[in-house]
PDB file of N, CA and C in Angstrom:
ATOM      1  N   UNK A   1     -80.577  16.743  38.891  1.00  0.00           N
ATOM      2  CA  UNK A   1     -79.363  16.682  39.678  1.00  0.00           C
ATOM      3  C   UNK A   1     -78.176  16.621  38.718  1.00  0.00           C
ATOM      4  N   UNK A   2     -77.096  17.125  38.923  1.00  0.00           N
ATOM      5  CA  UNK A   2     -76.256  17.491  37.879  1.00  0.00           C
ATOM      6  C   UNK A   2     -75.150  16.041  38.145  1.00  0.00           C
ATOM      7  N   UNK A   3     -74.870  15.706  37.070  1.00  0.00           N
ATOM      8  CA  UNK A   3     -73.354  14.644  36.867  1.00  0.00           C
ATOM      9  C   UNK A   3     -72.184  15.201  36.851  1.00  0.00           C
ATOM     10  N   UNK A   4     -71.339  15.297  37.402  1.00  0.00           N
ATOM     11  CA  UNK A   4     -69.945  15.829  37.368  1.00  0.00           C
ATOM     12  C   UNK A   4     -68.946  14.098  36.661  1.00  0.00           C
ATOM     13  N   UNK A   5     -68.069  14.529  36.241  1.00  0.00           N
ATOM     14  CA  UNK A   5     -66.924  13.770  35.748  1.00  0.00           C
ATOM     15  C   UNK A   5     -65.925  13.880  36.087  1.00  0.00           C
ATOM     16  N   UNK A   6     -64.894  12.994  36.811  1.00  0.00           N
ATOM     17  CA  UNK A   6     -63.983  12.610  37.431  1.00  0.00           C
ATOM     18  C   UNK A   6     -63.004  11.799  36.675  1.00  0.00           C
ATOM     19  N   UNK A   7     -61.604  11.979  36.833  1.00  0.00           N
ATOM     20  CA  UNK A   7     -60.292  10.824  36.632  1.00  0.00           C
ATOM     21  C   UNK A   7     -59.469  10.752  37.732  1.00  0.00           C
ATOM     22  N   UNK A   8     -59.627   9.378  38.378  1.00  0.00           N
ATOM     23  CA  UNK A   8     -58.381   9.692  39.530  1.00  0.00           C
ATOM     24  C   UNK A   8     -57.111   9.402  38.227  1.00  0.00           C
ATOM     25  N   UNK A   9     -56.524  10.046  39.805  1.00  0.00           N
ATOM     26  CA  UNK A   9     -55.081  10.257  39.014  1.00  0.00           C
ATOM     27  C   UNK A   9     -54.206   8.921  39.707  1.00  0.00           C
ATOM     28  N   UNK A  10     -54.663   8.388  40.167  1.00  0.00           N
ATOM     29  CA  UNK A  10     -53.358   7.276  40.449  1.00  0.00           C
ATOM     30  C   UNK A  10     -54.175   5.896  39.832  1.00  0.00           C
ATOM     31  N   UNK A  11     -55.336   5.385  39.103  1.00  0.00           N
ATOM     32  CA  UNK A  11     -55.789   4.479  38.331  1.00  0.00           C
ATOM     33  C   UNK A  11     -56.143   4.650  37.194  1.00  0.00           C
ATOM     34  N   UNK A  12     -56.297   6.146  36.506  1.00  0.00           N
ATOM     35  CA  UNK A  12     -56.933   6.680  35.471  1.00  0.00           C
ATOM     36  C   UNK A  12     -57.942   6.294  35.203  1.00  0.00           C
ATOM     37  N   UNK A  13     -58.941   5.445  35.903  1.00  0.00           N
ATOM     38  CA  UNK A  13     -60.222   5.484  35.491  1.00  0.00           C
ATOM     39  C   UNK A  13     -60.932   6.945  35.656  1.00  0.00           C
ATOM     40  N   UNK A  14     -62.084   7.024  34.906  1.00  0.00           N
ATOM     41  CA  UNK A  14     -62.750   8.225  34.511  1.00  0.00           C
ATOM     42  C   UNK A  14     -64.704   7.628  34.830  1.00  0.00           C
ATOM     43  N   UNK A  15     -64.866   8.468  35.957  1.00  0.00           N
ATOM     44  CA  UNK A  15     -65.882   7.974  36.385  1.00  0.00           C
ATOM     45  C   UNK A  15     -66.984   8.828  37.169  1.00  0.00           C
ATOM     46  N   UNK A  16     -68.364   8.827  37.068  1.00  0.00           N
ATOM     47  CA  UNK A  16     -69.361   9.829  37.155  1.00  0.00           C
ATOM     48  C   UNK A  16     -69.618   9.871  38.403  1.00  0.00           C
ATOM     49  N   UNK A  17     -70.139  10.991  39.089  1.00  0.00           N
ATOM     50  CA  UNK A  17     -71.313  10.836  39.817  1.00  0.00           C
ATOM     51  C   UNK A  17     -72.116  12.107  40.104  1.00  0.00           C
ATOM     52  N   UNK A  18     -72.903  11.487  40.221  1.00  0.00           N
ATOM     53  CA  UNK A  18     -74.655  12.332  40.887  1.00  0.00           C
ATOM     54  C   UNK A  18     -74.760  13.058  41.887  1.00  0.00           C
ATOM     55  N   UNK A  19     -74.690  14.304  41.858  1.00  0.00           N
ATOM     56  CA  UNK A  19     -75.129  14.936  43.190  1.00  0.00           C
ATOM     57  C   UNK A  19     -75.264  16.401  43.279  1.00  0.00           C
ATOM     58  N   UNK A  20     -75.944  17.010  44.106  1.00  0.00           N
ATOM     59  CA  UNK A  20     -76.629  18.105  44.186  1.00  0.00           C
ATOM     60  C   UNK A  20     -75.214  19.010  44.301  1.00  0.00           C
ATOM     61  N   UNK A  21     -75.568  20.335  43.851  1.00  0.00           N
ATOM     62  CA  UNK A  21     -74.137  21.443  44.274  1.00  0.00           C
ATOM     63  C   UNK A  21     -74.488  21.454  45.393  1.00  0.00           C
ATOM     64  N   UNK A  22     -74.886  21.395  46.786  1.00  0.00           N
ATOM     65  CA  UNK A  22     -74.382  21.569  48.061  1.00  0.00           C
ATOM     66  C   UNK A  22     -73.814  19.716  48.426  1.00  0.00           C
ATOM     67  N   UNK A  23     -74.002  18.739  47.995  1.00  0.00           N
ATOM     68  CA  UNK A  23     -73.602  17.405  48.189  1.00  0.00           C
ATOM     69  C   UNK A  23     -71.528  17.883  47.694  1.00  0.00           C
ATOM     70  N   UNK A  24     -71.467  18.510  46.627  1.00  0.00           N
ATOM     71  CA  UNK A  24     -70.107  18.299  45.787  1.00  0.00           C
ATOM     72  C   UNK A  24     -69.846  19.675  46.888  1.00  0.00           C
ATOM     73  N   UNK A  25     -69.908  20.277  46.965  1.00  0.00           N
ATOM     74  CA  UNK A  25     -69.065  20.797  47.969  1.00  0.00           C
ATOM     75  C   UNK A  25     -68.911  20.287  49.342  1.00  0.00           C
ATOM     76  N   UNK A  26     -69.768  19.302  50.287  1.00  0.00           N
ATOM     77  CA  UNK A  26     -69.260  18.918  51.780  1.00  0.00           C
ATOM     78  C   UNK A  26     -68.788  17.230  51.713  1.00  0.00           C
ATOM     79  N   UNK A  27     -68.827  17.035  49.811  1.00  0.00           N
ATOM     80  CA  UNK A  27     -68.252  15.554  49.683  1.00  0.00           C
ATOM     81  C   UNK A  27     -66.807  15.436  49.162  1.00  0.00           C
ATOM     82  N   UNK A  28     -66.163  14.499  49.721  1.00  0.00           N
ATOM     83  CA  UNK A  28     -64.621  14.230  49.387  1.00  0.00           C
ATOM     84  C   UNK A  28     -65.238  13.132  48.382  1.00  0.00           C
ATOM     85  N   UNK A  29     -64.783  13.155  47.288  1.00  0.00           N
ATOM     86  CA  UNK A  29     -64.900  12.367  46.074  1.00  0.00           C
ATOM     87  C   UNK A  29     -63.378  11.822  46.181  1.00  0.00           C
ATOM     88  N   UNK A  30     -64.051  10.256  45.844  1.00  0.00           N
ATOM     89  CA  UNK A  30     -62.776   8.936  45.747  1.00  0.00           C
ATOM     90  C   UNK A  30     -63.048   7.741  44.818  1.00  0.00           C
ATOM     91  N   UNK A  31     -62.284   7.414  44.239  1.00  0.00           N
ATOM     92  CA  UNK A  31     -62.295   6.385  43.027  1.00  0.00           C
ATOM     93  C   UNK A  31     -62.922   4.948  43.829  1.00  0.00           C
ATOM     94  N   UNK A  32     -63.878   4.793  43.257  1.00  0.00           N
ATOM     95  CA  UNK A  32     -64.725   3.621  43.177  1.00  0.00           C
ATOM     96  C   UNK A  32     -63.963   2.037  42.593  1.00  0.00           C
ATOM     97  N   UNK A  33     -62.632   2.642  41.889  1.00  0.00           N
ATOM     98  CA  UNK A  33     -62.238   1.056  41.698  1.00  0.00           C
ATOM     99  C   UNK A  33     -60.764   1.168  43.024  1.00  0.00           C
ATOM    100  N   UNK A  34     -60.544   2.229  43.014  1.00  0.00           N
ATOM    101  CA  UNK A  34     -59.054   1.711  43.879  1.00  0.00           C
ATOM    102  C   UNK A  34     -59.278   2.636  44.860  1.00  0.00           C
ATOM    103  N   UNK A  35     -60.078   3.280  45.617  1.00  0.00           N
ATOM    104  CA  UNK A  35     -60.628   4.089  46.698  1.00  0.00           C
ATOM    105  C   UNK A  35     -59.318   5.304  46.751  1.00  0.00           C
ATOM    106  N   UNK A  36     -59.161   5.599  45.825  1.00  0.00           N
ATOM    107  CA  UNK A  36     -58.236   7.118  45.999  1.00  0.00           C
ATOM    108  C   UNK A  36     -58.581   8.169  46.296  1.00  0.00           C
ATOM    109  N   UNK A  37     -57.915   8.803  46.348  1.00  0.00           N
ATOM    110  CA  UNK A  37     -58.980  10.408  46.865  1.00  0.00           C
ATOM    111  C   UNK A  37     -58.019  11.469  45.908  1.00  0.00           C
ATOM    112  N   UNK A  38     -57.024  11.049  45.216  1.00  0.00           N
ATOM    113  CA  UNK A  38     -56.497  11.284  44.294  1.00  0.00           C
ATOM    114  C   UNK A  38     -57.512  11.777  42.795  1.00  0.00           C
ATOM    115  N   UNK A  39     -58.643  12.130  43.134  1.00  0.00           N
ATOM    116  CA  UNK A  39     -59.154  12.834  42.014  1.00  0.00           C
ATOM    117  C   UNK A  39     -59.162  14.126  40.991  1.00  0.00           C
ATOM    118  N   UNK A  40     -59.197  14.395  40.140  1.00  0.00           N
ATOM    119  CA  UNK A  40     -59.836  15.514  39.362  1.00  0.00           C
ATOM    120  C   UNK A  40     -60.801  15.712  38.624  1.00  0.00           C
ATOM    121  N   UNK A  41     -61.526  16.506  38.585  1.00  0.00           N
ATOM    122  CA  UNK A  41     -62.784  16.953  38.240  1.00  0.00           C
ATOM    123  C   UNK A  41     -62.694  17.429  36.377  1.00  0.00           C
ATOM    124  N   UNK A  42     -63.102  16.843  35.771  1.00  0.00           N
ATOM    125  CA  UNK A  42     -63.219  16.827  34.336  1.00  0.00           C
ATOM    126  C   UNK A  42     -63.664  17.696  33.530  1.00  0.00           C
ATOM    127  N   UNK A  43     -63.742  18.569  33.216  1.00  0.00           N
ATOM    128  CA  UNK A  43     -64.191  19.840  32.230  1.00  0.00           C
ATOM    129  C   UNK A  43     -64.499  19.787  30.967  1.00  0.00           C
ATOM    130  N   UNK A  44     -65.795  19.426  30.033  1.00  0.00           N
ATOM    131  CA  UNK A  44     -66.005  19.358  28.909  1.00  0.00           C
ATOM    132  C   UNK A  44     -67.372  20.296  28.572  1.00  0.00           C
ATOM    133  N   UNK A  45     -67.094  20.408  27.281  1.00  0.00           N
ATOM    134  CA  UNK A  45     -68.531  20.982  26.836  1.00  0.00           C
ATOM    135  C   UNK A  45     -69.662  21.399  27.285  1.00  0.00           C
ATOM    136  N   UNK A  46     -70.305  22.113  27.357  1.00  0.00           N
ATOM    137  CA  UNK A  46     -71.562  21.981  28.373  1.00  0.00           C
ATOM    138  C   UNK A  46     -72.554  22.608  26.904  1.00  0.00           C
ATOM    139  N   UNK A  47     -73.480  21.731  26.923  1.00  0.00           N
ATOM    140  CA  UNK A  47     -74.903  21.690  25.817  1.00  0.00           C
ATOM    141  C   UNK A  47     -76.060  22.247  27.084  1.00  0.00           C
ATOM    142  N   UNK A  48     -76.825  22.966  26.455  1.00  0.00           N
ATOM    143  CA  UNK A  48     -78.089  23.428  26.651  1.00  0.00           C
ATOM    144  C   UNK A  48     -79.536  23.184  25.922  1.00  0.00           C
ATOM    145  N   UNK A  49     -80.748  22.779  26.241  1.00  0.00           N
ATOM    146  CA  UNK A  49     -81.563  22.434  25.112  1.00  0.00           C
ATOM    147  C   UNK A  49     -83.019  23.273  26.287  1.00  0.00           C
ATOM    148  N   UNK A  50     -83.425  23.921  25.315  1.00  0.00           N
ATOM    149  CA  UNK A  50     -84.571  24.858  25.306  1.00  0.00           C
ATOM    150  C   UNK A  50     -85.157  25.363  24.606  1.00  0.00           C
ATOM    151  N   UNK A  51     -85.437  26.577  24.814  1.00  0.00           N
ATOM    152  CA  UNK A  51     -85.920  27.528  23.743  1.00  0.00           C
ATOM    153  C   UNK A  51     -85.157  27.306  22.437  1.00  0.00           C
ATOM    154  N   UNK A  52     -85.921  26.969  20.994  1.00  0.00           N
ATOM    155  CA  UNK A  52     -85.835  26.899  19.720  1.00  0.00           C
ATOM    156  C   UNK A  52     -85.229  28.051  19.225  1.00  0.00           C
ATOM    157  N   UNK A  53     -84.431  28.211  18.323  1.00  0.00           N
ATOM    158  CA  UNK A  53     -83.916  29.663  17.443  1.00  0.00           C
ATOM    159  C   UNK A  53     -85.126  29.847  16.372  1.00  0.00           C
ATOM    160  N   UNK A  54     -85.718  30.757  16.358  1.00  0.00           N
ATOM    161  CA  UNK A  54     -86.313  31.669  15.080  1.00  0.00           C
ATOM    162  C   UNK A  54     -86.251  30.576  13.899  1.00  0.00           C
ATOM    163  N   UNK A  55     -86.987  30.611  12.881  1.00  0.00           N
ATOM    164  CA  UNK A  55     -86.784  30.319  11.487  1.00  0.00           C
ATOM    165  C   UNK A  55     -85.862  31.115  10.464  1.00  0.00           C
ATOM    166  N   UNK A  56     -84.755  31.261  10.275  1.00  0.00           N
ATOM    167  CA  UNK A  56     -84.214  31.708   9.527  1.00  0.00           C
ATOM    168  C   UNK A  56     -83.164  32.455  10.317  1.00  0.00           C
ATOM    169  N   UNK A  57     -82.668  32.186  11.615  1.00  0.00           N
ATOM    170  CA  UNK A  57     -81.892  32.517  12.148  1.00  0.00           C
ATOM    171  C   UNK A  57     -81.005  31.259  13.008  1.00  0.00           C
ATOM    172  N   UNK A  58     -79.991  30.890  12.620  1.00  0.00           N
ATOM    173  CA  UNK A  58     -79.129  29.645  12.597  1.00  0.00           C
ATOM    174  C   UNK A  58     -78.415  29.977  14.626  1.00  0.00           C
ATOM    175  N   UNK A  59     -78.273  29.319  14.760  1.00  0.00           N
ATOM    176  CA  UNK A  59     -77.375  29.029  15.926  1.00  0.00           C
ATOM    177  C   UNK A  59     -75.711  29.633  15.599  1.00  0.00           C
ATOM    178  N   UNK A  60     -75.650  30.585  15.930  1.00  0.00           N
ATOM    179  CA  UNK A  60     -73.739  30.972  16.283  1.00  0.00           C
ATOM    180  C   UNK A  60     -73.373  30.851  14.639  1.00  0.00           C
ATOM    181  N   UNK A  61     -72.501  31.907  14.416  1.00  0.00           N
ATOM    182  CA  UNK A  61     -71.783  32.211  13.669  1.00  0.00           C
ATOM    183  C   UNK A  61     -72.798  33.248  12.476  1.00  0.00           C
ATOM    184  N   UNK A  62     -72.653  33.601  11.321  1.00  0.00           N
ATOM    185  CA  UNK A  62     -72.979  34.687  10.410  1.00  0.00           C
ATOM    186  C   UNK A  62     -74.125  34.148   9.875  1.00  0.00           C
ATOM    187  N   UNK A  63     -74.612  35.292  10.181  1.00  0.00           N
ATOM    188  CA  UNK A  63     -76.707  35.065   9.541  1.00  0.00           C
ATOM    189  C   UNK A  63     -76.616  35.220   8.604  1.00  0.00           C
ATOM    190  N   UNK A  64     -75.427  35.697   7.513  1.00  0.00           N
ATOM    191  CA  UNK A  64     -75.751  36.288   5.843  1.00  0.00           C
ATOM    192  C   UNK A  64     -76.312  37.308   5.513  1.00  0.00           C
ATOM    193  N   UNK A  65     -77.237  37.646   6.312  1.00  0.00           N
ATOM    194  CA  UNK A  65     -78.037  39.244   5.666  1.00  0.00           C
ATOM    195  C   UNK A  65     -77.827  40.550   6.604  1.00  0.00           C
ATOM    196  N   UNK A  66     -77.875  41.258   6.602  1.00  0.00           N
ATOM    197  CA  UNK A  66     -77.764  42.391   7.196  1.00  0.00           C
ATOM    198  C   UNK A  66     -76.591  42.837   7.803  1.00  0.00           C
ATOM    199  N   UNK A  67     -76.416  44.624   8.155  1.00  0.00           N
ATOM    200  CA  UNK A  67     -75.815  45.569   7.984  1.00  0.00           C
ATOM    201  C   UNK A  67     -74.861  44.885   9.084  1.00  0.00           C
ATOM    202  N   UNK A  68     -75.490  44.464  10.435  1.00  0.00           N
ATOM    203  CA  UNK A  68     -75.049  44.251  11.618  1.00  0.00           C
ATOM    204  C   UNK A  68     -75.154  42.246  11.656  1.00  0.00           C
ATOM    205  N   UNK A  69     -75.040  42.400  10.705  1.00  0.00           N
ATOM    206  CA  UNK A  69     -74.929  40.852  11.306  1.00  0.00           C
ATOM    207  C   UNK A  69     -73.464  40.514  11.052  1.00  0.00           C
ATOM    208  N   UNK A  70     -72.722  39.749  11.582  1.00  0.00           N
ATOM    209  CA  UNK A  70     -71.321  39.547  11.515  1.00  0.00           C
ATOM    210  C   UNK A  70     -70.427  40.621  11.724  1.00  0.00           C
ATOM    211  N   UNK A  71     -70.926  41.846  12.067  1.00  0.00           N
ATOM    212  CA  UNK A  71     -70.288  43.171  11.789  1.00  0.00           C
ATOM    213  C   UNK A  71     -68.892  43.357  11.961  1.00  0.00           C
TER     214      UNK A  71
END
């Protein structure tokens, strides 16, 4: 189940919650310390962990060898 991140805007606390993509779309999200509805939805980084890269082939940016690498 995915975590979304929140700051209301009239307490600035910054605060999580849990819930399915059909829950965050038919839910009005509201601050848990001062019940606002004054929220925004937080946008950071998003990491992935799975499938391993190759031996000798690095994650993002220039492999060093070849014609087409970095081209």
């Amino acid at each position: 189940m995915p975590t979304y991140e929140y700051q209301c805007r009239k307490c600035r606390l910054t605060f999580e919650k849990r819930m399915t993509v059909e829950e965050k779309k038919n839910t009005k999200v509201v601050c848990p310390h001062c019940d606002s509805d004054q929220v925004r939805q937080q946008f950071f980084g998003v990491s992935f962990s799975g499938k391993k890269n190759p031996p000798g082939n690095p994650s993002g940016g220039c492999c060093g060898s070849g014609p087409s690498c970095c081209g």
